[in-house]
PDB file of N, CA and C in Angstrom:
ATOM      1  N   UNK A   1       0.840  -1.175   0.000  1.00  0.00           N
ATOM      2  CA  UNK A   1       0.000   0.000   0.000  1.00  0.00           C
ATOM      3  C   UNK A   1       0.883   1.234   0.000  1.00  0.00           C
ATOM      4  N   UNK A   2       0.457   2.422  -0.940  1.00  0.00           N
ATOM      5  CA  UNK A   2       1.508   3.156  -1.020  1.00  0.00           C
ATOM      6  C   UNK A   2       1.130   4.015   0.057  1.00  0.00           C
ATOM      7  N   UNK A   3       1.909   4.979   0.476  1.00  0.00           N
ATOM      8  CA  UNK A   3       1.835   5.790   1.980  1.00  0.00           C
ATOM      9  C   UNK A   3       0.812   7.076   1.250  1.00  0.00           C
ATOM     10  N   UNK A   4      -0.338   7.831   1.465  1.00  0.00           N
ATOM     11  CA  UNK A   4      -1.173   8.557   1.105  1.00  0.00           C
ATOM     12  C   UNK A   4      -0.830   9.941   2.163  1.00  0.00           C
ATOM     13  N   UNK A   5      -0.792  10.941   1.628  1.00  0.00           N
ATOM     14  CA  UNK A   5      -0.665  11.957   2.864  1.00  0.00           C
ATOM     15  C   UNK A   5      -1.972  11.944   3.761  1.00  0.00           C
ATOM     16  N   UNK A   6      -1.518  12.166   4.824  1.00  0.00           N
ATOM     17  CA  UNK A   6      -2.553  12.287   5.891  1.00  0.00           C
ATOM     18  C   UNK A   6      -2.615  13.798   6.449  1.00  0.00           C
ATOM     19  N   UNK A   7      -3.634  13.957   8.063  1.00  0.00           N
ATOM     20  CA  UNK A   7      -3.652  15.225   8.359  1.00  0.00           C
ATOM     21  C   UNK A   7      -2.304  16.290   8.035  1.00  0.00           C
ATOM     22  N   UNK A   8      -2.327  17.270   8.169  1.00  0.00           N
ATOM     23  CA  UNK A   8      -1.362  18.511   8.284  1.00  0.00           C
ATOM     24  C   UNK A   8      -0.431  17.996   7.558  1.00  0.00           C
ATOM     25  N   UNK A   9      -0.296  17.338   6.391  1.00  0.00           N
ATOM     26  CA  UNK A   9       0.495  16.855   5.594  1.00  0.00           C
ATOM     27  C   UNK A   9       1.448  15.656   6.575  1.00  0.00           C
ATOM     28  N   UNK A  10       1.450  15.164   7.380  1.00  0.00           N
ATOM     29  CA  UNK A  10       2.067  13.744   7.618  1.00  0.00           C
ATOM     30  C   UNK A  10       1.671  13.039   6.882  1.00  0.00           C
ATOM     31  N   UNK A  11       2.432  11.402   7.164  1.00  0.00           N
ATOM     32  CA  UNK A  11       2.061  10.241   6.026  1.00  0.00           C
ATOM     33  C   UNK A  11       1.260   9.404   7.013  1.00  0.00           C
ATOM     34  N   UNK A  12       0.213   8.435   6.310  1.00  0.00           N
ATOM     35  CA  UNK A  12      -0.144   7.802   7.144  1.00  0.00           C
ATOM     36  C   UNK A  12       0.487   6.136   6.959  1.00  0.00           C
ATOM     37  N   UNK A  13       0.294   5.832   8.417  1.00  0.00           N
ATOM     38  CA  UNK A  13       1.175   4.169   8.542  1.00  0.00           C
ATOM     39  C   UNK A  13       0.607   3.418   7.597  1.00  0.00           C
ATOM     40  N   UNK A  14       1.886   2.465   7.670  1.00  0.00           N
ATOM     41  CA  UNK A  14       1.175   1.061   6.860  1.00  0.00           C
ATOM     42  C   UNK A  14      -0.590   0.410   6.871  1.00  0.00           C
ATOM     43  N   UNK A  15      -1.030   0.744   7.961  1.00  0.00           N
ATOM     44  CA  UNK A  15      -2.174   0.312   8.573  1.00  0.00           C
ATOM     45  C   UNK A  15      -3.003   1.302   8.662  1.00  0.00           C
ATOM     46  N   UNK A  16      -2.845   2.346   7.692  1.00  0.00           N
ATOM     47  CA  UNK A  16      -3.710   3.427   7.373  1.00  0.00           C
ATOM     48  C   UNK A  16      -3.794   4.555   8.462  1.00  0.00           C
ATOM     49  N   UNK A  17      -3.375   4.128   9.612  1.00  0.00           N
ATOM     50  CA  UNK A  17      -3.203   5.236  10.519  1.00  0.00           C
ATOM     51  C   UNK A  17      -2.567   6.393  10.211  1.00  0.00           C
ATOM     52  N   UNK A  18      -3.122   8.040  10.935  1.00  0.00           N
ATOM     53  CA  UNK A  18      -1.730   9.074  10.243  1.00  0.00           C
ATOM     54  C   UNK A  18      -0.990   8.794  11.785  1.00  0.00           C
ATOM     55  N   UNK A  19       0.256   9.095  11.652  1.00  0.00           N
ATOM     56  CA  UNK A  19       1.325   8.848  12.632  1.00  0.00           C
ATOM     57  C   UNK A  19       0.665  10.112  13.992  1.00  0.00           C
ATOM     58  N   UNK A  20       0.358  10.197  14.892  1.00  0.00           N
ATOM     59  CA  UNK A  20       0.320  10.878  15.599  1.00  0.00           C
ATOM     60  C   UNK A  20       1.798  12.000  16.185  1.00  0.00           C
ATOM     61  N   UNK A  21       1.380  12.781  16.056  1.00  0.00           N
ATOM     62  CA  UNK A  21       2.868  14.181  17.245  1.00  0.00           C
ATOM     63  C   UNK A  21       3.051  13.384  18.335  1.00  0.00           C
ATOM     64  N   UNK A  22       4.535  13.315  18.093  1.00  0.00           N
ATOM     65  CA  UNK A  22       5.296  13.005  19.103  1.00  0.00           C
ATOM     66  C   UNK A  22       5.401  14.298  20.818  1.00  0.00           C
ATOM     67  N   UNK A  23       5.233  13.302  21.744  1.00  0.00           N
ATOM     68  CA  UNK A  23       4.990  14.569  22.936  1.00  0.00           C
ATOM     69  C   UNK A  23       6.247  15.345  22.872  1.00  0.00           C
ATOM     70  N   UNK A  24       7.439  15.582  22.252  1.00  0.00           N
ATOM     71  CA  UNK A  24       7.956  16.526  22.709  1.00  0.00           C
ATOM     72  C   UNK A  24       8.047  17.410  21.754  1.00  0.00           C
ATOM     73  N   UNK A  25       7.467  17.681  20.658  1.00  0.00           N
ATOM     74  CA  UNK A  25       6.909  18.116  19.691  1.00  0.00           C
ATOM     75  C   UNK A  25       6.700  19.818  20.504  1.00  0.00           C
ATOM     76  N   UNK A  26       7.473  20.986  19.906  1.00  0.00           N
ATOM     77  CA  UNK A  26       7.858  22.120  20.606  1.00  0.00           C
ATOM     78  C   UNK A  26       6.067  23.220  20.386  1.00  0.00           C
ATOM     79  N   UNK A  27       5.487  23.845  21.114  1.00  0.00           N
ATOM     80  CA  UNK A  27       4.722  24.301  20.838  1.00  0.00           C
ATOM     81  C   UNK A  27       4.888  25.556  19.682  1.00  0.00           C
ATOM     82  N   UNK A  28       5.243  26.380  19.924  1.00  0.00           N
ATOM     83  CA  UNK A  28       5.907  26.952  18.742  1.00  0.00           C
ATOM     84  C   UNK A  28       5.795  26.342  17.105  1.00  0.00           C
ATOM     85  N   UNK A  29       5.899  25.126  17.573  1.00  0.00           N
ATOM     86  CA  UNK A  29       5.539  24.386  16.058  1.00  0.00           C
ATOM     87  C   UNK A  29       4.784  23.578  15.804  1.00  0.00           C
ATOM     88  N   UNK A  30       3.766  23.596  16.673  1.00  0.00           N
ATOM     89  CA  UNK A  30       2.294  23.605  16.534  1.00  0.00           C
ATOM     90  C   UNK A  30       1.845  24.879  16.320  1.00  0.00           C
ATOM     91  N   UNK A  31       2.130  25.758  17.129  1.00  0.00           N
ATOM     92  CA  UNK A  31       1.515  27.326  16.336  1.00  0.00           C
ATOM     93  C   UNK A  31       1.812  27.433  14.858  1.00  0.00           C
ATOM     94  N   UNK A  32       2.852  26.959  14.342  1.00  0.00           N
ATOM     95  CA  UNK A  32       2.719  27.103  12.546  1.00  0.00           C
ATOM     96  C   UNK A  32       2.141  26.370  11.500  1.00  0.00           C
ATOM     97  N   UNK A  33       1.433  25.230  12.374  1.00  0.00           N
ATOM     98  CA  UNK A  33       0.082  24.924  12.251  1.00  0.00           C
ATOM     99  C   UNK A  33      -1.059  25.304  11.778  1.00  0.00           C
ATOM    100  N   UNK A  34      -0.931  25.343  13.487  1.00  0.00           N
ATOM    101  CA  UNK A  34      -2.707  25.540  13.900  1.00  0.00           C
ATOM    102  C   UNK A  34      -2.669  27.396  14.011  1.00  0.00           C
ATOM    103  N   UNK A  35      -1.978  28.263  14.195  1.00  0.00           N
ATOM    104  CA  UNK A  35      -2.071  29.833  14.104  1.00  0.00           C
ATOM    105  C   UNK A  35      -1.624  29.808  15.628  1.00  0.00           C
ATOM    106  N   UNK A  36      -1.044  31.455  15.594  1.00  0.00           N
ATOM    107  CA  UNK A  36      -1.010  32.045  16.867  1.00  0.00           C
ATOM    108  C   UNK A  36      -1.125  31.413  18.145  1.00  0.00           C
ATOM    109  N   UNK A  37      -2.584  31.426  18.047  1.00  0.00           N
ATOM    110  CA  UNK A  37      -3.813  31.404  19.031  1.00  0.00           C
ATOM    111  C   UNK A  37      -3.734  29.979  19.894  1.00  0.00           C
ATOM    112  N   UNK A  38      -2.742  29.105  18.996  1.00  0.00           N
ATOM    113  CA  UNK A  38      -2.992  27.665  19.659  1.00  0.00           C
ATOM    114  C   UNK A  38      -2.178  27.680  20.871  1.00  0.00           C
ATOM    115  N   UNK A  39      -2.778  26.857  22.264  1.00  0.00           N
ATOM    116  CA  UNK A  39      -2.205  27.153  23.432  1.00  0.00           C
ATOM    117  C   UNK A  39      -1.659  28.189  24.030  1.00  0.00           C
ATOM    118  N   UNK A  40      -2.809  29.134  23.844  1.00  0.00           N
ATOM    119  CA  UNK A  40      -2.613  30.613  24.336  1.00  0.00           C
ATOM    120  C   UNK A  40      -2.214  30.270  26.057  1.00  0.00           C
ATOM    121  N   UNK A  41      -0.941  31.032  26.385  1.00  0.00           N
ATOM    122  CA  UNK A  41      -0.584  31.066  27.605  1.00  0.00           C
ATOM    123  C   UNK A  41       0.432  29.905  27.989  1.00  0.00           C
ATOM    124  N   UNK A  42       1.058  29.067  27.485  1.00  0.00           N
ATOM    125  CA  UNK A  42       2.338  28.455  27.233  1.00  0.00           C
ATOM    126  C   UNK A  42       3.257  29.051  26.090  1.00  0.00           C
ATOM    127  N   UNK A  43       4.406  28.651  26.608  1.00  0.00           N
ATOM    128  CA  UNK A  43       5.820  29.130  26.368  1.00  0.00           C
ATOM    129  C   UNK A  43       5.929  28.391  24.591  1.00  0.00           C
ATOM    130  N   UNK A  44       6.286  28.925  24.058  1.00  0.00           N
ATOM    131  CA  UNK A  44       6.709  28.354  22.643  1.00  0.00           C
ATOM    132  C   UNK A  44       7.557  27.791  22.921  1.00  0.00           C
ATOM    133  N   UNK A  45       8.892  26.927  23.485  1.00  0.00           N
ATOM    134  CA  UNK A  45       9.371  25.926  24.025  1.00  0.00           C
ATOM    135  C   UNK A  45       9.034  25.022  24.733  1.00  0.00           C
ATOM    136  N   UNK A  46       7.953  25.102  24.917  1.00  0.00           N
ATOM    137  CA  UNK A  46       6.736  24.428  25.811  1.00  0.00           C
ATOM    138  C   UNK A  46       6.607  22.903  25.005  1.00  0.00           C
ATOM    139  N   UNK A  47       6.790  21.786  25.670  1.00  0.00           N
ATOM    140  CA  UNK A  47       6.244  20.830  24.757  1.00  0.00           C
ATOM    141  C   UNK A  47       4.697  19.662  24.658  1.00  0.00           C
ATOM    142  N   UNK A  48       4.283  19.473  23.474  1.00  0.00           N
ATOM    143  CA  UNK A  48       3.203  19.158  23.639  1.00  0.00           C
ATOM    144  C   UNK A  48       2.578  18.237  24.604  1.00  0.00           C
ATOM    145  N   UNK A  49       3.352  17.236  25.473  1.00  0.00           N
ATOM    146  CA  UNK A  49       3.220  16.886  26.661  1.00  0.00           C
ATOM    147  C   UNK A  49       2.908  17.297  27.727  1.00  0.00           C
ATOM    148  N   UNK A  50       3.833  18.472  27.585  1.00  0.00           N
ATOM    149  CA  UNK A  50       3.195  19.191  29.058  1.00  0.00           C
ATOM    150  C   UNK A  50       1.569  19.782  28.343  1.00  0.00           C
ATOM    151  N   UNK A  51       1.226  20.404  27.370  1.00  0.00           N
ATOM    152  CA  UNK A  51       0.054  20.774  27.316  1.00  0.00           C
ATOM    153  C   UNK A  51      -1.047  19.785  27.823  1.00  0.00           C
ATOM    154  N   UNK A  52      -0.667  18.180  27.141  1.00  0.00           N
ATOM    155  CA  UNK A  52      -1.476  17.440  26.960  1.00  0.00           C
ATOM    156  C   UNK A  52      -1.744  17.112  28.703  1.00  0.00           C
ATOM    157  N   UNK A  53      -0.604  16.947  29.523  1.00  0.00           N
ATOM    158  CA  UNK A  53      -0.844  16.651  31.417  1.00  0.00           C
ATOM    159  C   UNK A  53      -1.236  18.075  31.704  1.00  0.00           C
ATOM    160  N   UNK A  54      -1.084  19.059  31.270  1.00  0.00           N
ATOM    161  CA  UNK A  54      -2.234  20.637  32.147  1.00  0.00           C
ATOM    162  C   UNK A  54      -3.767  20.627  31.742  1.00  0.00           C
ATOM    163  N   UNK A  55      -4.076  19.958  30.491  1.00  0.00           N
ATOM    164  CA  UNK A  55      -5.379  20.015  29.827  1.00  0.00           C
ATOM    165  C   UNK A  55      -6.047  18.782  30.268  1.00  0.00           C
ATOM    166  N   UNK A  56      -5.320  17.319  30.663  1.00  0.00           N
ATOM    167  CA  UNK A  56      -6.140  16.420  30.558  1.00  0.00           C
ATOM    168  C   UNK A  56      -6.417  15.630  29.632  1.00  0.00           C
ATOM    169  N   UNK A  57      -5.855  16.243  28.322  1.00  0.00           N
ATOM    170  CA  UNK A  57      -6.087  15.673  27.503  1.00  0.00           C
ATOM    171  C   UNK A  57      -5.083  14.504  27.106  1.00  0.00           C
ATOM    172  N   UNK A  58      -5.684  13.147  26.346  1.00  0.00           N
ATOM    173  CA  UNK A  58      -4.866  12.079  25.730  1.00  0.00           C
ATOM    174  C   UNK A  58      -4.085  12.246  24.521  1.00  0.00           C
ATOM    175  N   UNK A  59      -4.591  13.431  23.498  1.00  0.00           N
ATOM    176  CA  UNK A  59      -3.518  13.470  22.321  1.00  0.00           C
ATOM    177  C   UNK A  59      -3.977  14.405  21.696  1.00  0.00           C
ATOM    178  N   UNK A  60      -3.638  14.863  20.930  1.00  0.00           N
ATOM    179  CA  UNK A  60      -3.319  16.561  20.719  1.00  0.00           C
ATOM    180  C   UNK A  60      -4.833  16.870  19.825  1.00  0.00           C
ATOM    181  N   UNK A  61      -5.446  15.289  18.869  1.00  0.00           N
ATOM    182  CA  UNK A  61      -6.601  15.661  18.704  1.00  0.00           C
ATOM    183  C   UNK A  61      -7.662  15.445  19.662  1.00  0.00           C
ATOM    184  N   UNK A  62      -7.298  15.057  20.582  1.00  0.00           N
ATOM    185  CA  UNK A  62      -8.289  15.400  21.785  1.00  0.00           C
ATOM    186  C   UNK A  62      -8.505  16.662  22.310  1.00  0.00           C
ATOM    187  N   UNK A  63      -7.394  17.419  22.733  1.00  0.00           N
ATOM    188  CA  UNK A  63      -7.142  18.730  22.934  1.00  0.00           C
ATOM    189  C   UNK A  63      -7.700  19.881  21.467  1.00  0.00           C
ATOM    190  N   UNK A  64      -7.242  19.432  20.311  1.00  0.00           N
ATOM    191  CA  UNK A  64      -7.993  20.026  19.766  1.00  0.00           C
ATOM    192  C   UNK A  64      -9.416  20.211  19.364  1.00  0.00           C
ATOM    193  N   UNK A  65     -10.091  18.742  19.746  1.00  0.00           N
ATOM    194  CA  UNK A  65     -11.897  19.148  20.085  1.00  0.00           C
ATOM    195  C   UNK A  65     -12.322  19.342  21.368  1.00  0.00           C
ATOM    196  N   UNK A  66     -11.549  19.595  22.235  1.00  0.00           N
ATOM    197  CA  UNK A  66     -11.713  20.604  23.496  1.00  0.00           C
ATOM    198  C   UNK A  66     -11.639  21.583  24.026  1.00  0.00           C
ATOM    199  N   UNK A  67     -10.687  22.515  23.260  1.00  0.00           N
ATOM    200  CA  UNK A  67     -10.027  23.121  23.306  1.00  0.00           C
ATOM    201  C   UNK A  67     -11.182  24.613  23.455  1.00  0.00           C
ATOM    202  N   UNK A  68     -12.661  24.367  22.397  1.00  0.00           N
ATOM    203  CA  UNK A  68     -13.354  25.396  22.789  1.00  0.00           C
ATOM    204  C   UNK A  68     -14.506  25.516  23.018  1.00  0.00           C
ATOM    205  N   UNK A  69     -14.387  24.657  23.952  1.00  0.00           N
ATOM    206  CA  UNK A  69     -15.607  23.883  25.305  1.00  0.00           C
ATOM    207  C   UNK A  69     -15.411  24.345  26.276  1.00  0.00           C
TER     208      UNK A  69
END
């Protein structure tokens, strides 16, 4: 199966999955993403781990359908 791009341009796995962000994945580069606005009030060296243990959340698309609830 050939690899198909997945979300935000990643590839997705052999098994059709897209690869999920790795937690230390710098916030800063999720803001060039998702805009500005994402994780207003953490440090742009901040990594997506720590967002994910202050929010509660399990993975970053969890946090992102929570995010404005």
């Amino acid at each position: 199966m050939a690899k198909q791009p997945g979300l935000d341009g990643r590839s997705r796995d052999d098994n059709g999955q897209t690869r999920a962000k790795n937690g230390n994945t710098r916030i800063d580069t999720l803001r060039e993403i998702y805009g500005n606005d994402f994780a207003e009030g953490m440090r742009g060296d901040a990594h997506l781990s720590t967002l994910l243990e202050r929010t509660g959340s399990s993975s970053l698309s969890e946090y992102l359908r929570n995010k404005d609830n």
